[in-house]
Protein backbone atom coordinates (compact mmCIF):
# COMPACT_ATOMS: atom_id res chain seq x y z
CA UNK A 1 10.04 -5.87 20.13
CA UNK A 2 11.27 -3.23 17.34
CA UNK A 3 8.16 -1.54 15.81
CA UNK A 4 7.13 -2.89 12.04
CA UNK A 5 8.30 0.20 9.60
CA UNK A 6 4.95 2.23 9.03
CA UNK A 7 2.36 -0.17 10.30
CA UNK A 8 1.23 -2.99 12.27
CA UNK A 9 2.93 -6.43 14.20
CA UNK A 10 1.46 -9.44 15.04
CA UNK A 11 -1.78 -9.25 17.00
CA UNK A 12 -0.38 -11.60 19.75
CA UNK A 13 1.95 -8.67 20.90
CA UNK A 14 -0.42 -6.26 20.91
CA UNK A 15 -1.28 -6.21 25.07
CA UNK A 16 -5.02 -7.42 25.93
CA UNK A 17 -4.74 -4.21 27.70
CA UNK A 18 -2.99 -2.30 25.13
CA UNK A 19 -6.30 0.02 24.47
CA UNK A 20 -6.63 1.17 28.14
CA UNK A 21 -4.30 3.99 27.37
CA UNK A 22 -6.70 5.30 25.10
CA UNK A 23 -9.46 5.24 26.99
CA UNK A 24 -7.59 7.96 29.45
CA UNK A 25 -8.22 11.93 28.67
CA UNK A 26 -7.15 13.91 26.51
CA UNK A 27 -6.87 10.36 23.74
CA UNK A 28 -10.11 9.24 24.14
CA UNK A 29 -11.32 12.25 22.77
CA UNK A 30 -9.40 12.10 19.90
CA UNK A 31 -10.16 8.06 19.34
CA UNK A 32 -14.34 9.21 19.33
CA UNK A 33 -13.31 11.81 16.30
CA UNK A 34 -12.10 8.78 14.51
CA UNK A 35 -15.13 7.39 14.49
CA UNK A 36 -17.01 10.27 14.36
CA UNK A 37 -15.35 11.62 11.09
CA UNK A 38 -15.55 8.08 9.51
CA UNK A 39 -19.32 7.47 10.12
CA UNK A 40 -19.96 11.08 8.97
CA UNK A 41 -17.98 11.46 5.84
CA UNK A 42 -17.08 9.76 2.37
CA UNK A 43 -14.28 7.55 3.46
CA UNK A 44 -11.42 6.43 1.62
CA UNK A 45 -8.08 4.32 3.18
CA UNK A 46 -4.31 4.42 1.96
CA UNK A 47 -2.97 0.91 2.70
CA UNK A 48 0.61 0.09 3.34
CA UNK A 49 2.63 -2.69 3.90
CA UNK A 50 2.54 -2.37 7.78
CA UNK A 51 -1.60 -3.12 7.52
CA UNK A 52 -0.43 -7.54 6.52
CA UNK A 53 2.22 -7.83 8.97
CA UNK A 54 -0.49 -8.71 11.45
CA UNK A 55 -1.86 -11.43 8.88
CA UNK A 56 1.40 -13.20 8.95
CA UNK A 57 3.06 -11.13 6.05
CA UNK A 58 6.50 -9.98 5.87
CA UNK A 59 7.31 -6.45 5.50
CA UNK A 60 9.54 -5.29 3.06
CA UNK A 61 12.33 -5.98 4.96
CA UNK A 62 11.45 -9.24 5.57
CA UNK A 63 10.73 -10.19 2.50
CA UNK A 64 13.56 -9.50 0.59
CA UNK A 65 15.43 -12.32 2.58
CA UNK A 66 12.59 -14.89 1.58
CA UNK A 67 12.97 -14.43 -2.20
CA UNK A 68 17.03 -14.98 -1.46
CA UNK A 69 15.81 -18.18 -0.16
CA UNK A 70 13.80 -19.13 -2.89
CA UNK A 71 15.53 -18.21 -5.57
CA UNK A 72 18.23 -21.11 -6.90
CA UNK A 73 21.32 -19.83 -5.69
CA UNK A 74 23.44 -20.50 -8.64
CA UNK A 75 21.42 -18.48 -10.98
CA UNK A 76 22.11 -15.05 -12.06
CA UNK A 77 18.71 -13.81 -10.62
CA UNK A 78 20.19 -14.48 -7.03
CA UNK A 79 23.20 -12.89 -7.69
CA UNK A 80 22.15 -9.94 -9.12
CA UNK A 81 19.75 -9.84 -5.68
CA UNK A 82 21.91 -10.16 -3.21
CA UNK A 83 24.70 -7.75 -5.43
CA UNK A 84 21.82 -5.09 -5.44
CA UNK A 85 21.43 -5.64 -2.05
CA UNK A 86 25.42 -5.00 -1.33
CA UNK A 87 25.09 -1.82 -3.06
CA UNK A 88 23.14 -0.47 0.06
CA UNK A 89 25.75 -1.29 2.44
CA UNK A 90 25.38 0.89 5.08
CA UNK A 91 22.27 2.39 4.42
CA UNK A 92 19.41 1.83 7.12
CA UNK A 93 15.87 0.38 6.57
CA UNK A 94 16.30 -0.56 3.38
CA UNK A 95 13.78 -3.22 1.48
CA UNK A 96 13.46 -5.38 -1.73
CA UNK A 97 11.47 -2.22 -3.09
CA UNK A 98 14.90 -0.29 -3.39
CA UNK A 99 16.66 -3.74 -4.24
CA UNK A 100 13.99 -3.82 -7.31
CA UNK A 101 14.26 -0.23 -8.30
CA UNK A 102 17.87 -0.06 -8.60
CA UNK A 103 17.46 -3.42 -11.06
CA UNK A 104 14.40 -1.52 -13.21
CA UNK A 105 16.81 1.18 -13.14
CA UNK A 106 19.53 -1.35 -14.79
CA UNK A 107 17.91 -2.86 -16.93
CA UNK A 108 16.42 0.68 -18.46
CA UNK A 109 20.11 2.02 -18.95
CA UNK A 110 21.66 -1.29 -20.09
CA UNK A 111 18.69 -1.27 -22.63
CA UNK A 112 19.30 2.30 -23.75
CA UNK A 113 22.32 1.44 -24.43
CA UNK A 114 21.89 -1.36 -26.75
CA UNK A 115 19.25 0.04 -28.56
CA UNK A 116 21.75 3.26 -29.21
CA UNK A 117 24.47 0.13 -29.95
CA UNK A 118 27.02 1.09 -27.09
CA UNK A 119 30.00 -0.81 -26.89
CA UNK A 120 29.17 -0.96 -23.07
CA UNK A 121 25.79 -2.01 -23.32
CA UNK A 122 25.44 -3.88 -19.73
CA UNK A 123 25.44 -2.64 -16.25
CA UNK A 124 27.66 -3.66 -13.63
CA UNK A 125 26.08 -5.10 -10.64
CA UNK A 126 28.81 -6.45 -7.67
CA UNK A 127 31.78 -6.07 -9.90
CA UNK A 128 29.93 -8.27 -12.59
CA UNK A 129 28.85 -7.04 -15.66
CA UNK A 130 24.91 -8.23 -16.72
CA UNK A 131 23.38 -7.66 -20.54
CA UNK A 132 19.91 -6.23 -20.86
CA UNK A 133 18.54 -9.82 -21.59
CA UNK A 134 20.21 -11.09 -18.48
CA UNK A 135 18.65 -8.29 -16.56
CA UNK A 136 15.33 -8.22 -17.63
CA UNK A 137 15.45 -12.24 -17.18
CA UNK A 138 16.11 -11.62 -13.28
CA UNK A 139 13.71 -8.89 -13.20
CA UNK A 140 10.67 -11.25 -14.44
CA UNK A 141 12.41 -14.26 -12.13
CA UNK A 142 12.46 -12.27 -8.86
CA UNK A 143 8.88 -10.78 -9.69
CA UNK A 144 7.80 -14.00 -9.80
CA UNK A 145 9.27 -15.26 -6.81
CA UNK A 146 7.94 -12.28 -4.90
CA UNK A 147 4.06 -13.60 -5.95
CA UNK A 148 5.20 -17.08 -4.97
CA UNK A 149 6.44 -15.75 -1.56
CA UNK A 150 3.66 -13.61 -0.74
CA UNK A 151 0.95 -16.33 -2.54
CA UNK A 152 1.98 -18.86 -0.60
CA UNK A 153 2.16 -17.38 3.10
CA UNK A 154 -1.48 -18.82 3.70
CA UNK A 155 -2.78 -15.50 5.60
CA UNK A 156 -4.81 -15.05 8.30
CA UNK A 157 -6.78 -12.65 7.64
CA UNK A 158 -9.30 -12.56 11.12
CA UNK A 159 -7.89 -8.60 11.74
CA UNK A 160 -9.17 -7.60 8.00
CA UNK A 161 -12.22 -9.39 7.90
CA UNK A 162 -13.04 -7.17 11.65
CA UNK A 163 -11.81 -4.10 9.46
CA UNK A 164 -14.14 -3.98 7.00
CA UNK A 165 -17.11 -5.36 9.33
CA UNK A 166 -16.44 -2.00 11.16
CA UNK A 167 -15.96 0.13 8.43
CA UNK A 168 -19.18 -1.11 6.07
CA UNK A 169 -21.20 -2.16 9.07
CA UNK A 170 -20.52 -0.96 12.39
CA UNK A 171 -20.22 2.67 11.41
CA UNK A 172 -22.82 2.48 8.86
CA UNK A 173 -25.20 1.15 11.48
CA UNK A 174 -28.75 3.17 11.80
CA UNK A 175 -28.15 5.33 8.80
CA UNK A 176 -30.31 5.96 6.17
CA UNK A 177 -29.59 5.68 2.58
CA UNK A 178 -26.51 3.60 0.54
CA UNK A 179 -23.54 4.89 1.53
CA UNK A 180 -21.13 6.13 -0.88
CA UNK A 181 -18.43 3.43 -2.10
CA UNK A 182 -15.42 3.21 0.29
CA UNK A 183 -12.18 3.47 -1.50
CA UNK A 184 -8.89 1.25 -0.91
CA UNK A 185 -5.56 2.68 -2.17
CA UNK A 186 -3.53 -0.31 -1.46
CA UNK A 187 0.01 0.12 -2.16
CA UNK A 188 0.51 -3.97 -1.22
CA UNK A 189 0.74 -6.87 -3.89
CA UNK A 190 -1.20 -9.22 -1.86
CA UNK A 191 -4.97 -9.86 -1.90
CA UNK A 192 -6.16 -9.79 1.65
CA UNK A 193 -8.90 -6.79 1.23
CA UNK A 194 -10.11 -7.90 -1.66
CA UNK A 195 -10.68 -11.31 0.51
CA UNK A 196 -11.91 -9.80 3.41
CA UNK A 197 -14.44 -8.07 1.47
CA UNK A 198 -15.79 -10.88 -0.02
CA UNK A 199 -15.93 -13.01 2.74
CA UNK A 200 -17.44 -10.54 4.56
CA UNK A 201 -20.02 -10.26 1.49
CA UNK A 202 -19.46 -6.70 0.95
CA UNK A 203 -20.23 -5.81 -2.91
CA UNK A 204 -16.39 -4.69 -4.41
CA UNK A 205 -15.09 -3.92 -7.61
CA UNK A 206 -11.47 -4.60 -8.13
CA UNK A 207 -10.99 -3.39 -11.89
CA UNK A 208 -11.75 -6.69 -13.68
CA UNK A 209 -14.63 -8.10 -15.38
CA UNK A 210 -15.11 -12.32 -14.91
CA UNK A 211 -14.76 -13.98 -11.61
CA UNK A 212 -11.21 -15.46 -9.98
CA UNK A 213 -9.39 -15.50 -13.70
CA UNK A 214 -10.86 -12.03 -15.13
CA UNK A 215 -9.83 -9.22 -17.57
CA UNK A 216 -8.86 -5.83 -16.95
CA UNK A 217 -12.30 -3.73 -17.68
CA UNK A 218 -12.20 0.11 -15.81
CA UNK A 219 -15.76 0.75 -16.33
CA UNK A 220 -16.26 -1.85 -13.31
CA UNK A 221 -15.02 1.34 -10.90
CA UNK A 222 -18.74 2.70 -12.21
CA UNK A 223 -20.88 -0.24 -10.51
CA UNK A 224 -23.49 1.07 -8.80
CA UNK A 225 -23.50 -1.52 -6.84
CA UNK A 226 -20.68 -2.13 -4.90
CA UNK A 227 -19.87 -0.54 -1.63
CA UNK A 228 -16.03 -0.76 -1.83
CA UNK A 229 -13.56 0.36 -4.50
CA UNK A 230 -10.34 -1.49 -4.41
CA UNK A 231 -7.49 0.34 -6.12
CA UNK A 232 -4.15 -1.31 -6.52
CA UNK A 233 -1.49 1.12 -7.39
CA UNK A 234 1.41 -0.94 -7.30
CA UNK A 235 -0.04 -4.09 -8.58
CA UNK A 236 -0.89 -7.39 -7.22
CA UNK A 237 0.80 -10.90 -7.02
CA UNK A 238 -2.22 -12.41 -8.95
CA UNK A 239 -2.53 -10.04 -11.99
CA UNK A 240 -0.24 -11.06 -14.59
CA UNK A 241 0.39 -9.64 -18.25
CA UNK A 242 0.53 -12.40 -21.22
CA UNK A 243 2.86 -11.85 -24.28
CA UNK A 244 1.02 -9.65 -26.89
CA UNK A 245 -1.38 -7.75 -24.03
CA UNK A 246 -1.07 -4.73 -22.95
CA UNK A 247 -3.62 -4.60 -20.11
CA UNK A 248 -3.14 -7.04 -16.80
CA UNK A 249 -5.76 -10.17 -16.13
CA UNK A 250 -6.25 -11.71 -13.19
CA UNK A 251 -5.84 -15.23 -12.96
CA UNK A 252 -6.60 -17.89 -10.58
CA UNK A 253 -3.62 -19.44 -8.34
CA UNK A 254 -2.28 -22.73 -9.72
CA UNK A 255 -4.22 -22.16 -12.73
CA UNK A 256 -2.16 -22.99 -16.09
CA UNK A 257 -3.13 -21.40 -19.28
CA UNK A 258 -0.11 -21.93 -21.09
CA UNK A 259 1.87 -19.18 -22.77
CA UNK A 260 4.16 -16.84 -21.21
CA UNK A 261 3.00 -14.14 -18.64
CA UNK A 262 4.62 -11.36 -16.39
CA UNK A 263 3.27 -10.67 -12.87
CA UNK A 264 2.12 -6.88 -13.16
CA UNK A 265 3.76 -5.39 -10.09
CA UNK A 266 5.36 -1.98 -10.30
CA UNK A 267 8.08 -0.08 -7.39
CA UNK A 268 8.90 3.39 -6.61
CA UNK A 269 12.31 3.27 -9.17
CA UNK A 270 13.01 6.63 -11.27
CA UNK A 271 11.50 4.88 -14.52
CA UNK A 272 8.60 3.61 -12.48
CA UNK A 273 6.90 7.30 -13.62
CA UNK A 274 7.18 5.79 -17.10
CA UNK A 275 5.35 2.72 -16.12
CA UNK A 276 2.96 4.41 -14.58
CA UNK A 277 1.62 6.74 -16.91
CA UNK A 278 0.46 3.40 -18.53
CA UNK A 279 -3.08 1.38 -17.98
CA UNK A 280 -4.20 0.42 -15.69
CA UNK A 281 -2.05 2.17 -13.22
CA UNK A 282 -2.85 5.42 -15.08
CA UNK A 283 -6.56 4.70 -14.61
CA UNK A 284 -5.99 4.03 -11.31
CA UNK A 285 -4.33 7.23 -10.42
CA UNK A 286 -6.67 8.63 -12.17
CA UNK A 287 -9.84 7.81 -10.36
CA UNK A 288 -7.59 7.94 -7.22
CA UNK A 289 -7.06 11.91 -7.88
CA UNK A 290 -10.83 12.35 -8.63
CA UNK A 291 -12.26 10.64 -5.31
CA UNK A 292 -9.94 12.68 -3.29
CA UNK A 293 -11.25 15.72 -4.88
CA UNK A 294 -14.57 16.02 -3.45
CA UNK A 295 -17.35 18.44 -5.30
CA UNK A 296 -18.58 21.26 -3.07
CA UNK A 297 -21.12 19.54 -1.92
CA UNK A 298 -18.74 16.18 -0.33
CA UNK A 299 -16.57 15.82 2.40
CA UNK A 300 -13.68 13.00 2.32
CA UNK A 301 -11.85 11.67 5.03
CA UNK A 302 -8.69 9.66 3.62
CA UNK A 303 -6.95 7.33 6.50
CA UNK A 304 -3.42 6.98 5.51
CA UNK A 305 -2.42 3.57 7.80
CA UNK A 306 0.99 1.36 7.58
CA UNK A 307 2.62 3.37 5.01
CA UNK A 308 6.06 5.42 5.43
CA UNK A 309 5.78 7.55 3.10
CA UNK A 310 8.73 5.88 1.21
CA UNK A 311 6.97 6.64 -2.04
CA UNK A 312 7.65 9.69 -3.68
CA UNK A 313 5.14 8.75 -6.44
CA UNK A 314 2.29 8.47 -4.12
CA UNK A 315 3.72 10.99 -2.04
CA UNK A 316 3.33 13.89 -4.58
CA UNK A 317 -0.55 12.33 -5.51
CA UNK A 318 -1.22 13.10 -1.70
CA UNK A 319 0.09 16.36 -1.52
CA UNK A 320 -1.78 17.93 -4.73
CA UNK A 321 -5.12 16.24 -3.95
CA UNK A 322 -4.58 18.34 0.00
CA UNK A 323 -3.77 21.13 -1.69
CA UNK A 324 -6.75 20.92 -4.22
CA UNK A 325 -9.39 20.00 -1.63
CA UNK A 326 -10.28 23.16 -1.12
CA UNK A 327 -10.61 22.55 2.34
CA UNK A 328 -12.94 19.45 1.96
CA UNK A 329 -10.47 16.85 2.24
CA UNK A 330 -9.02 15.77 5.62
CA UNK A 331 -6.62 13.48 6.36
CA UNK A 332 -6.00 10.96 9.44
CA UNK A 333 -2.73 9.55 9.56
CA UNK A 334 -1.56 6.48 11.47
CA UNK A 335 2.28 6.51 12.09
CA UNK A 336 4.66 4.53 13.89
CA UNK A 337 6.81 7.78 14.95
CA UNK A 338 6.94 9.41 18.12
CA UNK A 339 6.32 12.75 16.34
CA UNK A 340 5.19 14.09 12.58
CA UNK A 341 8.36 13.54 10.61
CA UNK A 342 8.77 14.01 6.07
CA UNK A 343 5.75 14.64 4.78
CA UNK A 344 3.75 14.55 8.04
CA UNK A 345 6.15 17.46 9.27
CA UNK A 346 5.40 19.56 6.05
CA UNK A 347 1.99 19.29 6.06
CA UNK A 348 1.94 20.24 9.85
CA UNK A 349 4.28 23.49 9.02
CA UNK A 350 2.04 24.50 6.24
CA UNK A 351 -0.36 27.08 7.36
CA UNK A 352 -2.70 26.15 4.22
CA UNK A 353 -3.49 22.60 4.89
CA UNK A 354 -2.10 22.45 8.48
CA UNK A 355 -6.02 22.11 9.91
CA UNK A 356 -6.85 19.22 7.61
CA UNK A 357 -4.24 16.91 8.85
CA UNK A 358 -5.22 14.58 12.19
CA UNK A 359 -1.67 12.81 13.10
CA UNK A 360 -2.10 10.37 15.72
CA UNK A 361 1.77 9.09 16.06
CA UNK A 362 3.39 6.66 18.63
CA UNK A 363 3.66 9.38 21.08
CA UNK A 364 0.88 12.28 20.67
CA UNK A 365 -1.65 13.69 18.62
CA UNK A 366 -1.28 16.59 16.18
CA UNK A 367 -4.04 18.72 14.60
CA UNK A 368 -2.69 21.92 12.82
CA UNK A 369 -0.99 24.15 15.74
CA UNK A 370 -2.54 22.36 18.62
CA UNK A 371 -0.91 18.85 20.14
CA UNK A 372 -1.25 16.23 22.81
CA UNK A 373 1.76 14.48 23.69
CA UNK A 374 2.26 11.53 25.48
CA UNK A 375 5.27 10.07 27.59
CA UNK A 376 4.32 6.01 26.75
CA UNK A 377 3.19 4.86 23.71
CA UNK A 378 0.13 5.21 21.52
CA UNK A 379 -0.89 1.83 19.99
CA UNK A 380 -3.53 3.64 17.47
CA UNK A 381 -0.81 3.31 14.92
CA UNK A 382 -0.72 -0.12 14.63
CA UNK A 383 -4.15 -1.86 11.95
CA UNK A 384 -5.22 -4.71 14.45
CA UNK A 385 -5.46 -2.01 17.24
CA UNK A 386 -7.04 0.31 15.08
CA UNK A 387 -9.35 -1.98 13.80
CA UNK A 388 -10.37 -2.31 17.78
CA UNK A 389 -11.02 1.28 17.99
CA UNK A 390 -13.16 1.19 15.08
CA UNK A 391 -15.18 -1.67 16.14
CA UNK A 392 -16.37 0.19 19.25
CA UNK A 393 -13.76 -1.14 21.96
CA UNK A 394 -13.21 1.72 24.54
């Protein structure tokens, strides 16, 4: 089977065995440093879209196929979808994400245009020509079949619940004192953290005040209380934005409040920098660029796991907060490659930061100049197997 992009497959392909590779020297070394820097250190977790797939999410890839289905396929919103999605003939591993930039992209233009009253004020998708109002129609429509898509996949979220056992109870086992909050820097739409965590009854605070329908309030962040900080940088299929706000709420599935509303979910397109210097994403980047920016007196070990690095956005955050650690933040990267490729490959050339990056890729380890390679592959990548690792299998 093809590996996911960036993160994890189905835990029924994962080999029973699938571990006893990294049990052999010179891995196992390297898998009791995971564990050792994460029960040791404030932690904090970058969470891509690879870390669902094993929940019975589709990637990107997967899901931009699923909203083509959904959508009624005599509206505009399909056609402008699957036009988009022509535009990248040719191109390789590409997902709704670029599909959706390209049409936030649109829609900015075609509106710049009518504001400065062009006679051309539309863009031209597949040879058709679409108004602003048309666009920004099948923007909102494919948002909200993206929430529907993703709402209704009913999850199974066994693998995440394990995660967080391990991370807020396994490792913090036998020590003394309350741990310092764990932050999440999910860059998914979907709610299966913030589930875990409360199944698992593990204090959280998501960045609203109420209960299942809440309102945006950052000062939550500040709870004393909680033990997890879940920060969603591109959004999330159940916060939505009613006509007249200007901060998100959260909302309960199925619930019906009347009025119009917008799901908040944001993608790596050239205006998305617009969008978010606005709250809450600017609050959210915010806090995100102060936790990984420890005082003198912290350590912080971020876990980057299921991304690709196919944000540029995010991909700039990560590279100033390493560069402004001062040497106290380190970074363990899960990847799906056989070798430290983009931003993985920079960071490994740079002589600066090179020594606070730990890549464990599909085929070898790398750690500044030193490296382990391996000629089969390295399952560490992938969340469910990770998750393993960090619940003590060996």
């Amino acid at each position: 089977m093809a590996k996911a992009e960036g993160g994890a497959v189905p835990a029924a392909t994962v080999p029973a065995d699938g571990v006893a590779v990294l049990r052999k020297a010179p891995f196992a070394d390297h898998v009791g440093q995971i564990t050792k820097l994460l029960s040791q250190s404030k932690r904090a977790f970058v969470i891509g879209a690879g870390c669902s797939k094993c929940a019975g999410l589709p990637l990107m890839e997967e899901l931009t196929n699923k909203v083509l289905e959904a959508l009624d396929t005599k509206g505009k919103a399909h056609a402008i979808l699957a036009g988009l999605q022509k535009h990248f003939d040719g191109a390789k591993g590409c997902t709704i994400e670029d599909y959706m930039s390209e049409l936030v992209d649109h829609v900015a233009i075609a509106r710049r245009r009518k504001l400065r009253s062009a006679k051309a004020a539309s863009a031209s998708i597949d040879g058709t020509e679409y108004n602003p109002d048309d666009l920004g129609k099948a923007l909102i429509e494919i948002k909200n079949t993206i929430a529907k898509v993703i709402g209704e996949a009913k999850p199974n979220i066994a693998v995440h619940r394990q995660f967080v056992r391990a991370i807020h109870q396994v490792l913090q086992s036998g020590k003394a004192g309350q741990p310092s909050p764990v932050d999440y820097y999910t860059l998914n739409y979907d709610t299966l953290f913030e589930d875990a965590l409360s199944l698992e009854r593990i204090p959280a605070s998501d960045g609203f005040s109420g209960g299942a329908t809440g309102w945006w309030d950052a000062s939550v962040y500040k709870n004393g209380s909680a033990q997890a900080r879940i920060l969603k940088v591109h959004g999330s299929i159940d916060w939505c934005l009613w006509e007249g706000d200007v901060l998100p709420r959260r909302v309960r599935h199925g619930l019906d409040v009347g009025g119009t509303r917008e799901p908040v979910l944001i993608w790596p397109a050239s205006t998305k920098y617009r969008e978010a210097q606005r709250d809450p994403f600017a609050q959210i980047i915010e806090a995100m660029r102060r936790g990984l920016r420890p005082s003198s007196e912290t350590q912080v070990v971020l876990t980057i796991c299921g991304y690709s690095f196919g944000d540029a956005h995010v991909n700039v955050e990560l590279d100033r907060a390493l560069h402004e650690s001062n040497g106290r933040l380190t970074i363990m990267a899960f990847t799906n490659e056989d070798e430290p490729k983009g931003l993985l490959k920079k960071w490994r050339d740079d002589i600066t930061v090179c020594d606070q990056v730990r890549i464990h890729a599909n085929r070898g380890f790398f750690h500044g100049k030193a490296e382990e390679r391996a000629d089969v592959d390295l399952p560490w990548w992938r969340f469910e197997m990770l998750t393993r690792l960090l619940g003590g299998e060996r």
